[in-house]
C-alpha atoms as a PDB file:
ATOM      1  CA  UNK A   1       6.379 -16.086   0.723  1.00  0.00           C
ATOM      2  CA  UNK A   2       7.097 -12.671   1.920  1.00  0.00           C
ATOM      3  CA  UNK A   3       9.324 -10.681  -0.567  1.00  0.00           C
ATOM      4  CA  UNK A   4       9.833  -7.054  -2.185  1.00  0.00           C
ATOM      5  CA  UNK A   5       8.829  -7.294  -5.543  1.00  0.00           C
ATOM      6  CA  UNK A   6      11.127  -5.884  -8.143  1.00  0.00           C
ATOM      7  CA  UNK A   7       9.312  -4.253 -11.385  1.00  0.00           C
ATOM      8  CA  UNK A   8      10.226  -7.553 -13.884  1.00  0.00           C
ATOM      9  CA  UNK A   9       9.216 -10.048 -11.049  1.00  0.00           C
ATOM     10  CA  UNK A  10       5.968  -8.450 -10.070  1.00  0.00           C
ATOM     11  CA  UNK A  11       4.257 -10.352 -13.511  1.00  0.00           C
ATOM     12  CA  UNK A  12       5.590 -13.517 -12.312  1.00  0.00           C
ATOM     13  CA  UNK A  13       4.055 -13.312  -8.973  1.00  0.00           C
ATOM     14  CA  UNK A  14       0.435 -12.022 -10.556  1.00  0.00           C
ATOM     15  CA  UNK A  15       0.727 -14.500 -12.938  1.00  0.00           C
ATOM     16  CA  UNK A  16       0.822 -16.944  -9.902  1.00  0.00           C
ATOM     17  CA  UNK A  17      -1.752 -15.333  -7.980  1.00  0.00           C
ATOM     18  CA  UNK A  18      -4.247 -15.229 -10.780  1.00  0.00           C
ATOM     19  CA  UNK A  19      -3.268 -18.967 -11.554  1.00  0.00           C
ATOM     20  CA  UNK A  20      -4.281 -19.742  -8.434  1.00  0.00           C
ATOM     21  CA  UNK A  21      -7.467 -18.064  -8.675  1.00  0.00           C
ATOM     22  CA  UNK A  22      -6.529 -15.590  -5.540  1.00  0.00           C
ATOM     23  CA  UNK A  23      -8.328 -12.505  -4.643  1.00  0.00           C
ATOM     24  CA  UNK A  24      -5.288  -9.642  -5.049  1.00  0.00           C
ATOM     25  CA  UNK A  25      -5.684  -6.792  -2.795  1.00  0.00           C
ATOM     26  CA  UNK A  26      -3.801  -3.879  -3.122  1.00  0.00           C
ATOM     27  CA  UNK A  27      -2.821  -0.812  -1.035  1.00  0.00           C
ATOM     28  CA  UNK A  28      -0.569   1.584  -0.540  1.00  0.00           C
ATOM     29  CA  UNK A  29       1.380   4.364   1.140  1.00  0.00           C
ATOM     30  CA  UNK A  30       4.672   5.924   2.517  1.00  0.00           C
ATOM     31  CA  UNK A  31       4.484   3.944   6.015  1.00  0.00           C
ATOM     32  CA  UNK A  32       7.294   5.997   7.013  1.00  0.00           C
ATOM     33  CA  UNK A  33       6.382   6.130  11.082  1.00  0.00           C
ATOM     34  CA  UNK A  34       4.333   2.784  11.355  1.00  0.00           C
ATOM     35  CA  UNK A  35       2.012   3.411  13.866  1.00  0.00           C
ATOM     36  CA  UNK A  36      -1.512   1.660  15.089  1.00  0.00           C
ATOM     37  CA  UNK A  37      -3.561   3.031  12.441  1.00  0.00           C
ATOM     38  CA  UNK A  38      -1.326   1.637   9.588  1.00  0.00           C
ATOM     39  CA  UNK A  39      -1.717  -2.120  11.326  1.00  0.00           C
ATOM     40  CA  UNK A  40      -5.382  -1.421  11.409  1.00  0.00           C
ATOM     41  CA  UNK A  41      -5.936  -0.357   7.780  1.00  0.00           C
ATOM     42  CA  UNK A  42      -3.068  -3.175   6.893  1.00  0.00           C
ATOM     43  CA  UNK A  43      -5.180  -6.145   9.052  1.00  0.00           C
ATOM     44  CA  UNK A  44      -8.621  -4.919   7.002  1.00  0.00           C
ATOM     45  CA  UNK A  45      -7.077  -4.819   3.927  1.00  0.00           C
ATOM     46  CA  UNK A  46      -5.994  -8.445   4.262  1.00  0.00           C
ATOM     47  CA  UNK A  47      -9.566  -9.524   5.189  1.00  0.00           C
ATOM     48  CA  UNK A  48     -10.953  -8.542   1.768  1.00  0.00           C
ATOM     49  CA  UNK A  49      -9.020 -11.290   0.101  1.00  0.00           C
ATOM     50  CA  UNK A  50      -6.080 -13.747   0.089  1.00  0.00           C
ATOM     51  CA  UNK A  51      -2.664 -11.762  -1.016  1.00  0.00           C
ATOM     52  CA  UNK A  52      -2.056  -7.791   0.016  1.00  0.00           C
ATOM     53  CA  UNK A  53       0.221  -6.235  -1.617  1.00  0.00           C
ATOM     54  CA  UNK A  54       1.510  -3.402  -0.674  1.00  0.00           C
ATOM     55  CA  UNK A  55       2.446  -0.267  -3.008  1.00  0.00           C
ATOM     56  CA  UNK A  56       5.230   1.532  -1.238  1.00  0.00           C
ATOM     57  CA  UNK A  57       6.303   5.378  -1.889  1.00  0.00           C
ATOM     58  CA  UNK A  58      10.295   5.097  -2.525  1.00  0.00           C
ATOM     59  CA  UNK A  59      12.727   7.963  -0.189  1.00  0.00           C
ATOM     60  CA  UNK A  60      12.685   9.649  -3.298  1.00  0.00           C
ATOM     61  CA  UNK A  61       8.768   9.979  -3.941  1.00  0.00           C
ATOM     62  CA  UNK A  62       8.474  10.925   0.162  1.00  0.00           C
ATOM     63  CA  UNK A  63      10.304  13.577   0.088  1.00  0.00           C
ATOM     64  CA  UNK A  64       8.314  14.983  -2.665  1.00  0.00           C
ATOM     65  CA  UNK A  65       5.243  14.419  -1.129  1.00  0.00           C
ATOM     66  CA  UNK A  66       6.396  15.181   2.365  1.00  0.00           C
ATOM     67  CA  UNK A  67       9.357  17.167   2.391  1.00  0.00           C
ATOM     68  CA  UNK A  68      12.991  17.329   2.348  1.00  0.00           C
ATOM     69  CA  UNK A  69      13.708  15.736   5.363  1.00  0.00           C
ATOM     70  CA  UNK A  70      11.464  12.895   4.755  1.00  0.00           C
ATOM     71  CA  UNK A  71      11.145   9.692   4.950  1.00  0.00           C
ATOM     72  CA  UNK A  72      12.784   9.581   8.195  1.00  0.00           C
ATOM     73  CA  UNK A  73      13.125   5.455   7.985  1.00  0.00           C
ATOM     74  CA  UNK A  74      14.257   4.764   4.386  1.00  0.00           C
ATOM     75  CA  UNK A  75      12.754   2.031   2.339  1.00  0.00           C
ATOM     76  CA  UNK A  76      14.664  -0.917   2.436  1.00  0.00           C
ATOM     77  CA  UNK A  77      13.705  -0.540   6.297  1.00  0.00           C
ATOM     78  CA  UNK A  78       9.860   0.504   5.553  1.00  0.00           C
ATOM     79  CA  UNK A  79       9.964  -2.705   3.186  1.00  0.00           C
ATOM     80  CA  UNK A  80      11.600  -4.656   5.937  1.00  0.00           C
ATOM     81  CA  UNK A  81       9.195  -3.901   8.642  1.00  0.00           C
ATOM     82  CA  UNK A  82       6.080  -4.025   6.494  1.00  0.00           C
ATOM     83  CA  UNK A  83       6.781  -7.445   5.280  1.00  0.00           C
ATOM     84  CA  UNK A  84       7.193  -8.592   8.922  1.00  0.00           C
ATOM     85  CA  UNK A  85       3.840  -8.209   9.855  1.00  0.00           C
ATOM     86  CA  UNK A  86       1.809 -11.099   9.233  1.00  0.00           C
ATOM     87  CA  UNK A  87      -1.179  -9.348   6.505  1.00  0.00           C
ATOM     88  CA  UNK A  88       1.472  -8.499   3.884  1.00  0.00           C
ATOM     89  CA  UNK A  89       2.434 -10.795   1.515  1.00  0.00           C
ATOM     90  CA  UNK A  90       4.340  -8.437  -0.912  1.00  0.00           C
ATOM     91  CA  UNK A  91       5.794  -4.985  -1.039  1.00  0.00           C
ATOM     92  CA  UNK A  92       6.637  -3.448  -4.103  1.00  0.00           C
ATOM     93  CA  UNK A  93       8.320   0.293  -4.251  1.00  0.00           C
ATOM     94  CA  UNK A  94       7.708   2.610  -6.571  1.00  0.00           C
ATOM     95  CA  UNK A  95       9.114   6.346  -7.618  1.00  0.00           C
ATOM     96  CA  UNK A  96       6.472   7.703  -8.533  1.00  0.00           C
ATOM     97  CA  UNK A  97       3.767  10.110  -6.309  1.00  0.00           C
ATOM     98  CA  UNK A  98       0.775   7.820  -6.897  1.00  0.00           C
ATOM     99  CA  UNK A  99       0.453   4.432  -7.337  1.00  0.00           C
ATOM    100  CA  UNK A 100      -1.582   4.093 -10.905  1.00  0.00           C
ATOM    101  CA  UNK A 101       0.837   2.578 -13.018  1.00  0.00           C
ATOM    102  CA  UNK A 102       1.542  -0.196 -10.389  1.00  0.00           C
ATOM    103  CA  UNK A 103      -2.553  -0.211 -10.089  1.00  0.00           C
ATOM    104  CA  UNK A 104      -3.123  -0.694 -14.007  1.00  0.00           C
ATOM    105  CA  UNK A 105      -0.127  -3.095 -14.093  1.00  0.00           C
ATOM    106  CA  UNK A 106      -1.000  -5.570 -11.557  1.00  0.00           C
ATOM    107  CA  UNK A 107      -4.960  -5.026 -11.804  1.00  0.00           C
ATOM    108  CA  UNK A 108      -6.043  -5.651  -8.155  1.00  0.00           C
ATOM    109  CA  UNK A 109      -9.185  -7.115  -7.210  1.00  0.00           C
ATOM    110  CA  UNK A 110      -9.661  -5.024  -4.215  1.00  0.00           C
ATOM    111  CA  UNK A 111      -7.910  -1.641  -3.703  1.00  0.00           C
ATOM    112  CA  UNK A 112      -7.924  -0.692  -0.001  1.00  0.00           C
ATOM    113  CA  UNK A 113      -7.482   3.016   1.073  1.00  0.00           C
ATOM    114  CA  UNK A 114      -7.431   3.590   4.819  1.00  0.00           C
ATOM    115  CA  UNK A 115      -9.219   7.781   5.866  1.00  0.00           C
ATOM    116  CA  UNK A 116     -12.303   9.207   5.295  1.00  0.00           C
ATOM    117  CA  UNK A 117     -12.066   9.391   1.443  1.00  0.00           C
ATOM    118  CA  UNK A 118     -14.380   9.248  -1.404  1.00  0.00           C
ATOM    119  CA  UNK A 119     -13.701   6.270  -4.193  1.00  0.00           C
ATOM    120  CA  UNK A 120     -13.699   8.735  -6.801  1.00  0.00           C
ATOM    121  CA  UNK A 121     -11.100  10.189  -4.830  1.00  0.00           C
ATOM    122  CA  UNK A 122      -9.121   7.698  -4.728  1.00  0.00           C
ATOM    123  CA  UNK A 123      -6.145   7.124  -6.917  1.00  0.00           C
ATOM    124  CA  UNK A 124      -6.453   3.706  -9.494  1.00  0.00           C
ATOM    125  CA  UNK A 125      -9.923   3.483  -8.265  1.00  0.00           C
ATOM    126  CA  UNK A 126     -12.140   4.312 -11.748  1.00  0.00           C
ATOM    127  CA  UNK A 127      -9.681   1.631 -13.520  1.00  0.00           C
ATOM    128  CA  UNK A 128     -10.264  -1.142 -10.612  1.00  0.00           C
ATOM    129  CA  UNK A 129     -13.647  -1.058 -10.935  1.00  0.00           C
ATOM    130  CA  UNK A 130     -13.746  -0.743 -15.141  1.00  0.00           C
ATOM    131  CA  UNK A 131     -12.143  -3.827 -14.548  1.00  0.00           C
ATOM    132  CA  UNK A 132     -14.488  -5.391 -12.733  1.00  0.00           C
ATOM    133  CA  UNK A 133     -13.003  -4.854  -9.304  1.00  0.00           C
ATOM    134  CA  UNK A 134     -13.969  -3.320  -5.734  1.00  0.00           C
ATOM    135  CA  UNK A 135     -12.747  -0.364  -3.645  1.00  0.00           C
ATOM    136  CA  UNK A 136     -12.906  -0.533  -0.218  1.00  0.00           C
ATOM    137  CA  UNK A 137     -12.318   2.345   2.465  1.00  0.00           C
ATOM    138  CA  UNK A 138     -11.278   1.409   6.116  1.00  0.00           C
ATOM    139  CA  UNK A 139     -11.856   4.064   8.135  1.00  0.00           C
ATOM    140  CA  UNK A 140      -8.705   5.378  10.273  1.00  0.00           C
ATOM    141  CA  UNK A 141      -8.544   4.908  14.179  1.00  0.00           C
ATOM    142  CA  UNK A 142      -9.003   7.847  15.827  1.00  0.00           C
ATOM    143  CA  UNK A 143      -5.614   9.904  16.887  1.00  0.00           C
ATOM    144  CA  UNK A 144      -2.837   8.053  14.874  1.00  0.00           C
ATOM    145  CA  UNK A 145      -0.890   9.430  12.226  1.00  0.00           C
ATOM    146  CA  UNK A 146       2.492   9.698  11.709  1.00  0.00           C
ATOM    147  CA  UNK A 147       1.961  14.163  11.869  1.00  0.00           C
ATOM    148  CA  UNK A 148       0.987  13.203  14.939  1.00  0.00           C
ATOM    149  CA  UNK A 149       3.689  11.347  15.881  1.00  0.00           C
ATOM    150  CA  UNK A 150       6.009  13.732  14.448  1.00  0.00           C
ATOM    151  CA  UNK A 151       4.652  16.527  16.177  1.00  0.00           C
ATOM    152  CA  UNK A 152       5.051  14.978  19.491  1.00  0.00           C
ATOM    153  CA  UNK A 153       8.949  14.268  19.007  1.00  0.00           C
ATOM    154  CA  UNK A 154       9.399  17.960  18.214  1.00  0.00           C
END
């Protein structure tokens, strides 16, 4: 079942998952220009267990990571097209810049960061693994990103 989770459903559905003794991966990111590299990380992240959900930066937290005139898709659309592809089970949006309170809240078993980062870079990831969970890096394919895309329009 492919849905956006709201805030007050998102327990139901872990309460589900973990019923059902499923492997919760979580990721996240502003997917504003989907793009190659985002299926890639996206189709690895799935791998690593059975549901991916996926943390999504709302307009709001965009533009004050990326800028004024950012997102250039909004987020019912980002949500939309996310939840299309066939490795993402759930989407939920949140406000905020990083993703730790939906991190602590739904307690992934695998968080999934796509680049050439360091775990104890990586937002959430000291709490995953405290609580017994994994973090896993996928590497990003070489010469997509959405700057890149961007840059190219212009």
């Amino acid at each position: 079942m492919n849905n956006v989770l709201t805030h007050s459903s998102l327990n139901i559905i872990i309460s589900k998952i973990r019923s059902d003794h499923k492997k919760l991966v979580f990721t996240n990111g502003c997917f504003d220009i989907i793009h190659p590299g985002h299926i890639h990380v996206l189709s690895k992240a799935k791998l690593f267990g059975d549901i991916l959900v996926v943390g999504l930066n709302s307009d709001k937290s965009v533009k004050k990571l990326k800028g004024k005139e950012r997102p250039f898709v909004n987020e019912s659309d980002r949500s939309k097209i996310l939840l299309s592809l066939k490795y993402v089970d759930h989407v939920i949006i949140f406000d905020e810049l990083t993703p730790r309170d939906i991190i602590e809240k739904i307690k992934p078993d695998i968080l999934v960061k796509g680049g050439d980062y360091k775990v104890n870079d990586i937002v959430g990831s000291k709490f995953v693994i405290d609580s017994g969970g994994r973090v896993e890096i996928v590497k990003f394919l070489e010469g997509y990103s959405s700057s890149n895309y961007i840059d190219n329009i212009n």
